[in-house]
C-alpha atoms as a PDB file:
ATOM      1  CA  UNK A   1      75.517 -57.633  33.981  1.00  0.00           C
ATOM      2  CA  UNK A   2      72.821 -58.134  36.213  1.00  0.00           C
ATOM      3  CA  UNK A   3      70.220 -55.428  37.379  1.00  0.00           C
ATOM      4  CA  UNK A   4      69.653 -55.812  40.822  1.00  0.00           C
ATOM      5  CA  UNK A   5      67.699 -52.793  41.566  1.00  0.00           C
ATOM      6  CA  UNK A   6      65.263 -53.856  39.257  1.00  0.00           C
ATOM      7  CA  UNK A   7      64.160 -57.059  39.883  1.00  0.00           C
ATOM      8  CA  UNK A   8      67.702 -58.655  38.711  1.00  0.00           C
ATOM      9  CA  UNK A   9      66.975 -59.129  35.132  1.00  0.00           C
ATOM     10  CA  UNK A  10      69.989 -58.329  32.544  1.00  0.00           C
ATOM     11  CA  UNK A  11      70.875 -54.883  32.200  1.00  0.00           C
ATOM     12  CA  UNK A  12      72.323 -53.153  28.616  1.00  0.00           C
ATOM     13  CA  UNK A  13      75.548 -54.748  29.042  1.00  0.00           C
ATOM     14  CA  UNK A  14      73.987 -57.907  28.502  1.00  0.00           C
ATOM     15  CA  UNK A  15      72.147 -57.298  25.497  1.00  0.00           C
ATOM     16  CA  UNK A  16      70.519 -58.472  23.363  1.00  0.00           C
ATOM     17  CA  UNK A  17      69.233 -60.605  26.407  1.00  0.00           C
ATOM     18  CA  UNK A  18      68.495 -57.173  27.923  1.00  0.00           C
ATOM     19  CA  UNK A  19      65.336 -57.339  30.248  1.00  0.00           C
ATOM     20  CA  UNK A  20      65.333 -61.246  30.800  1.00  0.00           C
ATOM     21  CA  UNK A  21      65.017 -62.172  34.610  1.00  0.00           C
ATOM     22  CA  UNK A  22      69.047 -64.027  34.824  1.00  0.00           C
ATOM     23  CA  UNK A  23      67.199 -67.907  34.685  1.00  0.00           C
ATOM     24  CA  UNK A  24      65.752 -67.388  31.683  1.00  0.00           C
ATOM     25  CA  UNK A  25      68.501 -65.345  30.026  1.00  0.00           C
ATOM     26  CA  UNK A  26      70.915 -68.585  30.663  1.00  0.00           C
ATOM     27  CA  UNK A  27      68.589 -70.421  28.554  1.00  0.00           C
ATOM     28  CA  UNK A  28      68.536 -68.089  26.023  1.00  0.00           C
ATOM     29  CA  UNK A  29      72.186 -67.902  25.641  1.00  0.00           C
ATOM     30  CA  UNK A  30      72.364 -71.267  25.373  1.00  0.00           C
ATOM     31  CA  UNK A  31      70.450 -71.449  22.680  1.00  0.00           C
ATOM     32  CA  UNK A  32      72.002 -68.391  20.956  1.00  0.00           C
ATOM     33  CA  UNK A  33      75.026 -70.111  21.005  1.00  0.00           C
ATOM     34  CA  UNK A  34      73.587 -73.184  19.592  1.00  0.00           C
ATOM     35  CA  UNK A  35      71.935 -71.281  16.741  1.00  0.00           C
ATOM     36  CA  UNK A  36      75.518 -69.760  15.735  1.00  0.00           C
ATOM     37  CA  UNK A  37      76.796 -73.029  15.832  1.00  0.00           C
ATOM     38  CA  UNK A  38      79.071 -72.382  18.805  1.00  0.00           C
ATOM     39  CA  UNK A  39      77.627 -74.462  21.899  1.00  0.00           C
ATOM     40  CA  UNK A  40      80.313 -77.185  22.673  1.00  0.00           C
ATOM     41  CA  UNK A  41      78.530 -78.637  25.603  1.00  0.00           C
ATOM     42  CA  UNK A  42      77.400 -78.727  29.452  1.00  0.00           C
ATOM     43  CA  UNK A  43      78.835 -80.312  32.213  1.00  0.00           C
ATOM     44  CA  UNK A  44      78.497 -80.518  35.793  1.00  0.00           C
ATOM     45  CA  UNK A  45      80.724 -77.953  37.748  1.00  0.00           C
ATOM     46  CA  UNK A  46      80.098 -78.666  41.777  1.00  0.00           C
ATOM     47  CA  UNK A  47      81.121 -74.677  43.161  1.00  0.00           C
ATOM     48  CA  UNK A  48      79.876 -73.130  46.518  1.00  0.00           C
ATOM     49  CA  UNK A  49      76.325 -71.005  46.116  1.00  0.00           C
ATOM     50  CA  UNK A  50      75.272 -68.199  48.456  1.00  0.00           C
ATOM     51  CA  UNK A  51      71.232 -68.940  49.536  1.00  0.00           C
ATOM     52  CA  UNK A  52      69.764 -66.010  51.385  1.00  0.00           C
ATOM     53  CA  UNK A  53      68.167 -66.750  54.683  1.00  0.00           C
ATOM     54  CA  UNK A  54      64.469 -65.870  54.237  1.00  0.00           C
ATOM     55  CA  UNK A  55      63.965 -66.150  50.415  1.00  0.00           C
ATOM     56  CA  UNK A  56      66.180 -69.106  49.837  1.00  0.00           C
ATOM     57  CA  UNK A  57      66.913 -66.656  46.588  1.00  0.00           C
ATOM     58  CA  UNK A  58      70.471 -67.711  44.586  1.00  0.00           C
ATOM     59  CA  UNK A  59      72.480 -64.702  45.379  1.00  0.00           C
ATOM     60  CA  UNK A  60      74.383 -63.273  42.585  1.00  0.00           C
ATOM     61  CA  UNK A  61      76.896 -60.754  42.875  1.00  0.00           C
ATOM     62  CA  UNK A  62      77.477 -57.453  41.980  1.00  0.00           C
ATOM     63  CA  UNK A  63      80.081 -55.056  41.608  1.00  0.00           C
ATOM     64  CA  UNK A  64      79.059 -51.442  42.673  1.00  0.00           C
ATOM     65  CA  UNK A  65      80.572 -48.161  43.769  1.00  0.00           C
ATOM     66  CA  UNK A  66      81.010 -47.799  47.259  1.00  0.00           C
ATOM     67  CA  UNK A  67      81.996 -44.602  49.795  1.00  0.00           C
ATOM     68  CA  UNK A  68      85.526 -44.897  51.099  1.00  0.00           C
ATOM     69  CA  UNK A  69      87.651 -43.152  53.632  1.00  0.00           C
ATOM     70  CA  UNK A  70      91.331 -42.201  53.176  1.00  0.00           C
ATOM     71  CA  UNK A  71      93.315 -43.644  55.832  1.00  0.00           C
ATOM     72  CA  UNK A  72      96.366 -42.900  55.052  1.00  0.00           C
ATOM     73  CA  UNK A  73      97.120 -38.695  56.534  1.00  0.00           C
ATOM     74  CA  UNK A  74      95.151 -40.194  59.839  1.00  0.00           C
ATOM     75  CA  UNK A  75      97.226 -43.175  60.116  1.00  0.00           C
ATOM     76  CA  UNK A  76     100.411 -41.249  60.062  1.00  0.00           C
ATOM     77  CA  UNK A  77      99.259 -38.740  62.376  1.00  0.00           C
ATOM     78  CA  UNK A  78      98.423 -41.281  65.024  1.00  0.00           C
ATOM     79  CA  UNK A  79     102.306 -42.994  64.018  1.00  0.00           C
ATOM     80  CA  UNK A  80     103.314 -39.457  65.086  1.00  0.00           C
ATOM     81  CA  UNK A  81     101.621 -39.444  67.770  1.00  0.00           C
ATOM     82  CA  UNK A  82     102.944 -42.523  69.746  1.00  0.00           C
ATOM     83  CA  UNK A  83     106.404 -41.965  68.333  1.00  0.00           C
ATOM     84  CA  UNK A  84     106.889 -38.201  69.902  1.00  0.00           C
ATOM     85  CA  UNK A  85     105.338 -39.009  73.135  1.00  0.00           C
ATOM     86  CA  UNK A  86     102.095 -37.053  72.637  1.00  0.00           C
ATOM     87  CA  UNK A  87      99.793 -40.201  72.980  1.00  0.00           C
ATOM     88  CA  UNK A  88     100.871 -43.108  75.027  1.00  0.00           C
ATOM     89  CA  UNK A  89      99.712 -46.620  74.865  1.00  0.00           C
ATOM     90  CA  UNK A  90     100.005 -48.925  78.187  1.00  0.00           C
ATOM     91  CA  UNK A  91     101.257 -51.311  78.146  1.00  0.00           C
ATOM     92  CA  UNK A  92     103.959 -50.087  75.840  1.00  0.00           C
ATOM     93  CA  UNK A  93     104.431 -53.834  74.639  1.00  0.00           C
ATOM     94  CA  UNK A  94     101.941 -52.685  72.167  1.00  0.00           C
ATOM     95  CA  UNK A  95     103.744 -49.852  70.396  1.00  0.00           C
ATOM     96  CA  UNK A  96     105.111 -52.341  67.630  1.00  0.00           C
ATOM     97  CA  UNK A  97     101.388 -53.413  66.852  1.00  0.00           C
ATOM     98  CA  UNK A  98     100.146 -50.140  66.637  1.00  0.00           C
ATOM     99  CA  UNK A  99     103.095 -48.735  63.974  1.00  0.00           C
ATOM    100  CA  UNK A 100     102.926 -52.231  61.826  1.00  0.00           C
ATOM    101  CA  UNK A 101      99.148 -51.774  61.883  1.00  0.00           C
ATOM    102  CA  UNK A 102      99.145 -47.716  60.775  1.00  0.00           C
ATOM    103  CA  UNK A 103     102.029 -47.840  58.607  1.00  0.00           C
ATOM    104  CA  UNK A 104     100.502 -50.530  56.675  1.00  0.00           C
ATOM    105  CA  UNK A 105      97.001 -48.983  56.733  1.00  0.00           C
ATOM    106  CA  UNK A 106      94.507 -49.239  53.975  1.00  0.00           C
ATOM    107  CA  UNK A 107      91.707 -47.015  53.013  1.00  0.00           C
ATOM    108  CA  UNK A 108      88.383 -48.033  54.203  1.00  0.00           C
ATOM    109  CA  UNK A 109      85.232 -49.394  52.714  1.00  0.00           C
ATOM    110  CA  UNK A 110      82.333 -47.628  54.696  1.00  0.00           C
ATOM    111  CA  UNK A 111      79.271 -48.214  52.781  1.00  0.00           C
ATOM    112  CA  UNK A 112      76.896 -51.228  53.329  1.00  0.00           C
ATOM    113  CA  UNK A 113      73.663 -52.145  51.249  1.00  0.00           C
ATOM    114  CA  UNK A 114      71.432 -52.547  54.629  1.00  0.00           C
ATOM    115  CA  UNK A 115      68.441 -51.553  55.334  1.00  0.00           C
ATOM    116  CA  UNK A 116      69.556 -50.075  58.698  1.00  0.00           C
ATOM    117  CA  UNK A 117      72.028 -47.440  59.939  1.00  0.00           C
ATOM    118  CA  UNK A 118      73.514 -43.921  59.657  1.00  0.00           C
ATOM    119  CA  UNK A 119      72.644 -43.065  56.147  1.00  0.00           C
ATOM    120  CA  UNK A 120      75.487 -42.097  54.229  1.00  0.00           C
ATOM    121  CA  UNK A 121      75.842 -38.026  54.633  1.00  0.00           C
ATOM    122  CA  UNK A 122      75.955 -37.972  50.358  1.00  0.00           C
ATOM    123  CA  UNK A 123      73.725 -36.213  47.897  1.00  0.00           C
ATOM    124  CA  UNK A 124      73.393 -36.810  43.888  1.00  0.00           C
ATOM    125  CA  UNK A 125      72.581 -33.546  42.349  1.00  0.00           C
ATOM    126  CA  UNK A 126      69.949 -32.957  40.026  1.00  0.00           C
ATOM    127  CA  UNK A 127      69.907 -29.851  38.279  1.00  0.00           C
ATOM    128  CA  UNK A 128      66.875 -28.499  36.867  1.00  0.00           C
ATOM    129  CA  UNK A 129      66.769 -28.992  32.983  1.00  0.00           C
ATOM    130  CA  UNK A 130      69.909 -31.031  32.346  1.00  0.00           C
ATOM    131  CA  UNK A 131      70.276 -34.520  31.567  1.00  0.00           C
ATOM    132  CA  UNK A 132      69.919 -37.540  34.489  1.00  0.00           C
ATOM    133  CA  UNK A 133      72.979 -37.551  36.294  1.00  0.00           C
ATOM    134  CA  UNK A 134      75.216 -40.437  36.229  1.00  0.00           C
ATOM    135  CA  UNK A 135      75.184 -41.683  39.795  1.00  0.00           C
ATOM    136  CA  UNK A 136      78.615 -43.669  39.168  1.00  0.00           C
ATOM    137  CA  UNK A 137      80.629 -40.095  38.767  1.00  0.00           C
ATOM    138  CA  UNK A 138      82.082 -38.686  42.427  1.00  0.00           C
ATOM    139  CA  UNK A 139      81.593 -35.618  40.584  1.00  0.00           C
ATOM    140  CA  UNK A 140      77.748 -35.662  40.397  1.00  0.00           C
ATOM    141  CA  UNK A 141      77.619 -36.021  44.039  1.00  0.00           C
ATOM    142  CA  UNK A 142      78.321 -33.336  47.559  1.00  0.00           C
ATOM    143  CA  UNK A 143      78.679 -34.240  50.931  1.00  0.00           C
ATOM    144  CA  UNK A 144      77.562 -32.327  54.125  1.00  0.00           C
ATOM    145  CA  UNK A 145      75.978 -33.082  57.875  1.00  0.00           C
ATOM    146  CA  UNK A 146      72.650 -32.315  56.827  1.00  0.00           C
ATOM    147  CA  UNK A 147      70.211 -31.733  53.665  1.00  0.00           C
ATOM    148  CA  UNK A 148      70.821 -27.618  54.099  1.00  0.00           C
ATOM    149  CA  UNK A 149      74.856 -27.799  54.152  1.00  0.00           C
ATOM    150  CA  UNK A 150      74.846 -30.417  50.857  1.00  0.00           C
ATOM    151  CA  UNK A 151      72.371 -27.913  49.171  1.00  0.00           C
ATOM    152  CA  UNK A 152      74.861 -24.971  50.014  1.00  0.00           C
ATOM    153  CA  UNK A 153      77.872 -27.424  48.707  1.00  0.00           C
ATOM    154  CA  UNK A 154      76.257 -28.447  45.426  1.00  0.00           C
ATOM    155  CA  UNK A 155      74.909 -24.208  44.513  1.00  0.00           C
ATOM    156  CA  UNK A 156      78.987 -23.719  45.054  1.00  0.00           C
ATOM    157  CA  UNK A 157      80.054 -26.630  43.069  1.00  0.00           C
ATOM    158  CA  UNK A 158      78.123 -26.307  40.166  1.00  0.00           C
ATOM    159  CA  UNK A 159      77.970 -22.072  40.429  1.00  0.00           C
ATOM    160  CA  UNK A 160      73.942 -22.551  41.045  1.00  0.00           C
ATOM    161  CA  UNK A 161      72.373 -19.198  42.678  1.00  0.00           C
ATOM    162  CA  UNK A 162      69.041 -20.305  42.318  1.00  0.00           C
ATOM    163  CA  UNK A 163      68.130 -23.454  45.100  1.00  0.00           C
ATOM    164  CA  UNK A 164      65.017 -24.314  43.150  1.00  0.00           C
ATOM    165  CA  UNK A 165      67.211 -25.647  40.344  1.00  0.00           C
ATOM    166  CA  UNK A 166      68.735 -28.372  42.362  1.00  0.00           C
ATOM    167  CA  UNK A 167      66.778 -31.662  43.854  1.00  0.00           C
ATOM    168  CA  UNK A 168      69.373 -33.764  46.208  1.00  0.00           C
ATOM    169  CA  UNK A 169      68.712 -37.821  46.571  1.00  0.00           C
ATOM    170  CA  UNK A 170      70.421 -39.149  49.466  1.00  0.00           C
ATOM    171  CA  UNK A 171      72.443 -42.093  49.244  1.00  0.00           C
ATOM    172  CA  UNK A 172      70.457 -44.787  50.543  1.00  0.00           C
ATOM    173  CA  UNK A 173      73.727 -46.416  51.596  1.00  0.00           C
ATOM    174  CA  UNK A 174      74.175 -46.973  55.170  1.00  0.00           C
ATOM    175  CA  UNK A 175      77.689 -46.690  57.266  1.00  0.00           C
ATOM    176  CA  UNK A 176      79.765 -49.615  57.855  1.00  0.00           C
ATOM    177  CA  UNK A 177      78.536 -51.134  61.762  1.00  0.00           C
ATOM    178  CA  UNK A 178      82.306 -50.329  63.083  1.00  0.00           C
ATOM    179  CA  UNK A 179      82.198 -46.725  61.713  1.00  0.00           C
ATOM    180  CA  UNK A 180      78.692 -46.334  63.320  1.00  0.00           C
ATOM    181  CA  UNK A 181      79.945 -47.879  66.570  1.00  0.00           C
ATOM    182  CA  UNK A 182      82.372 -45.574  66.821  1.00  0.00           C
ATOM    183  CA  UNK A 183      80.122 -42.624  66.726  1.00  0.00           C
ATOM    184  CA  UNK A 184      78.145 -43.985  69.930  1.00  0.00           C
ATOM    185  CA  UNK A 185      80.737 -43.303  72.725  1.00  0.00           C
ATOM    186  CA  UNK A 186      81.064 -39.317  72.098  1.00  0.00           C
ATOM    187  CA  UNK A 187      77.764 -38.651  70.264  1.00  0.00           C
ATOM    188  CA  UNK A 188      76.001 -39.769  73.937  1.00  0.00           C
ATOM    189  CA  UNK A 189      77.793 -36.796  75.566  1.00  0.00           C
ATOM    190  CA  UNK A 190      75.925 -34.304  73.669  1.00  0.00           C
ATOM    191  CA  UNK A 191      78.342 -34.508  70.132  1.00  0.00           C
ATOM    192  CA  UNK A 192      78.838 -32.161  68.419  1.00  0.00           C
ATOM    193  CA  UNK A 193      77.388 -29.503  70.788  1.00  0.00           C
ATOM    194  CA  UNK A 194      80.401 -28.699  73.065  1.00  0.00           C
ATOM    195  CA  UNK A 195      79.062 -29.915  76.573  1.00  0.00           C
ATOM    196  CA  UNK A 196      80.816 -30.546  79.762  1.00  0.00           C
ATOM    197  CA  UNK A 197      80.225 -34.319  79.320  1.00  0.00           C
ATOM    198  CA  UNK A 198      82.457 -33.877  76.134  1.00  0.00           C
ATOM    199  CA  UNK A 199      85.114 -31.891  77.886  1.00  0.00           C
ATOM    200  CA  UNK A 200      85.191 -34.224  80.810  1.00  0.00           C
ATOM    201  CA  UNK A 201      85.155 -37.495  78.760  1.00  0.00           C
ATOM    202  CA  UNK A 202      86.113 -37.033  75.423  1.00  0.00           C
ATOM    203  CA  UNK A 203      88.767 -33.836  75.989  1.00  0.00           C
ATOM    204  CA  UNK A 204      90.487 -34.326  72.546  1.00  0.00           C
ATOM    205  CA  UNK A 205      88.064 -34.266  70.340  1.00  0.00           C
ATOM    206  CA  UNK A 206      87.639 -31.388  68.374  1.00  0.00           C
END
């Protein structure tokens, strides 16, 4: 594997070529190969490569965790919704769109590697005197709105009393463009204060 937060040489899983920047390690399994007597051959294989924009850098992927939202208990509320009358869409024509759609739904990807956006509202916890935490466990991390309510989380979830014990890193993730557009409309209106902009505009929103 390839590690891209440092400089994308070859991480542990790719010892003993551990450390190489990915160029040279291709080299050097080539001729690791050759010196066990197991190289066969090269040949040209014509594929599609990704070139970023500004450093005309190969880009290589990667396969990392990522922050997710469960779909499904909104999706059928909203079914629920149409179906008993409590919401109504107009034109109606559109009823059959919006139950395929929802009854179908899928959970949703929400974190982007960007450099811009709402940060992800999630915290690894540190704990004073114990090992690094891995950051690839859900269970080393705590969500909340701010710094103070992820501190409170994480001195419940791991039984802390002491505050001084714990150091939070927030994700440096950023929300997905649609989820942050759909903040924009309500948080204008004063959200999540309760102001008469919200009650006038935005009267369902709880």
């Amino acid at each position: 594997g390839i590690n891209a937060e440092y400089g994308g040489t070859i991480n542990a899983n790719g010892s003993p070529f551990q450390g190489l920047k990915r160029f040279d390690a291709r080299e050097e399994v080539i001729k690791g190969l050759k010196e066990k007597g197991l190289f066969v051959g090269k040949k040209k294989n014509p594929m599609a490569i990704g070139f970023c924009s500004r450093s005309k850098d190969v880009i290589e992927p990667i396969l990392k965790p990522q922050w997710w939202v469960r779909c499904g208990e909104m999706a059928a509320q909203s079914v629920q919704a149409v179906r008993n009358g409590e919401l109504k869409l107009i034109p109606e024509m559109w009823n059959d769109t919006w139950f395929r759609w929802l009854e179908n739904i899928r959970d949703w990807c929400i974190s982007r590697q960007l450099w811009w956006g709402h940060r992800i509202p999630a915290y690894l916890v540190r704990i004073k005197g114990q090992p690094e935490p891995d950051s690839d466990v859900e269970a080393n991390w705590v969500v909340g709105r701010n710094y103070e309510e992820a501190l409170e989380q994480a001195m419940k979830k791991f039984n802390i009393t002491d505050k001084s014990q714990l150091t939070l890193e927030q994700d440096p993730d950023v929300l997905d463009t649609w989820f942050s557009s759909g903040l924009f409309p309500f948080s204008v209106f004063g959200w999540p204060d309760k102001t008469s902009d919200m009650e006038r505009f935005f009267p369902t929103l709880r």
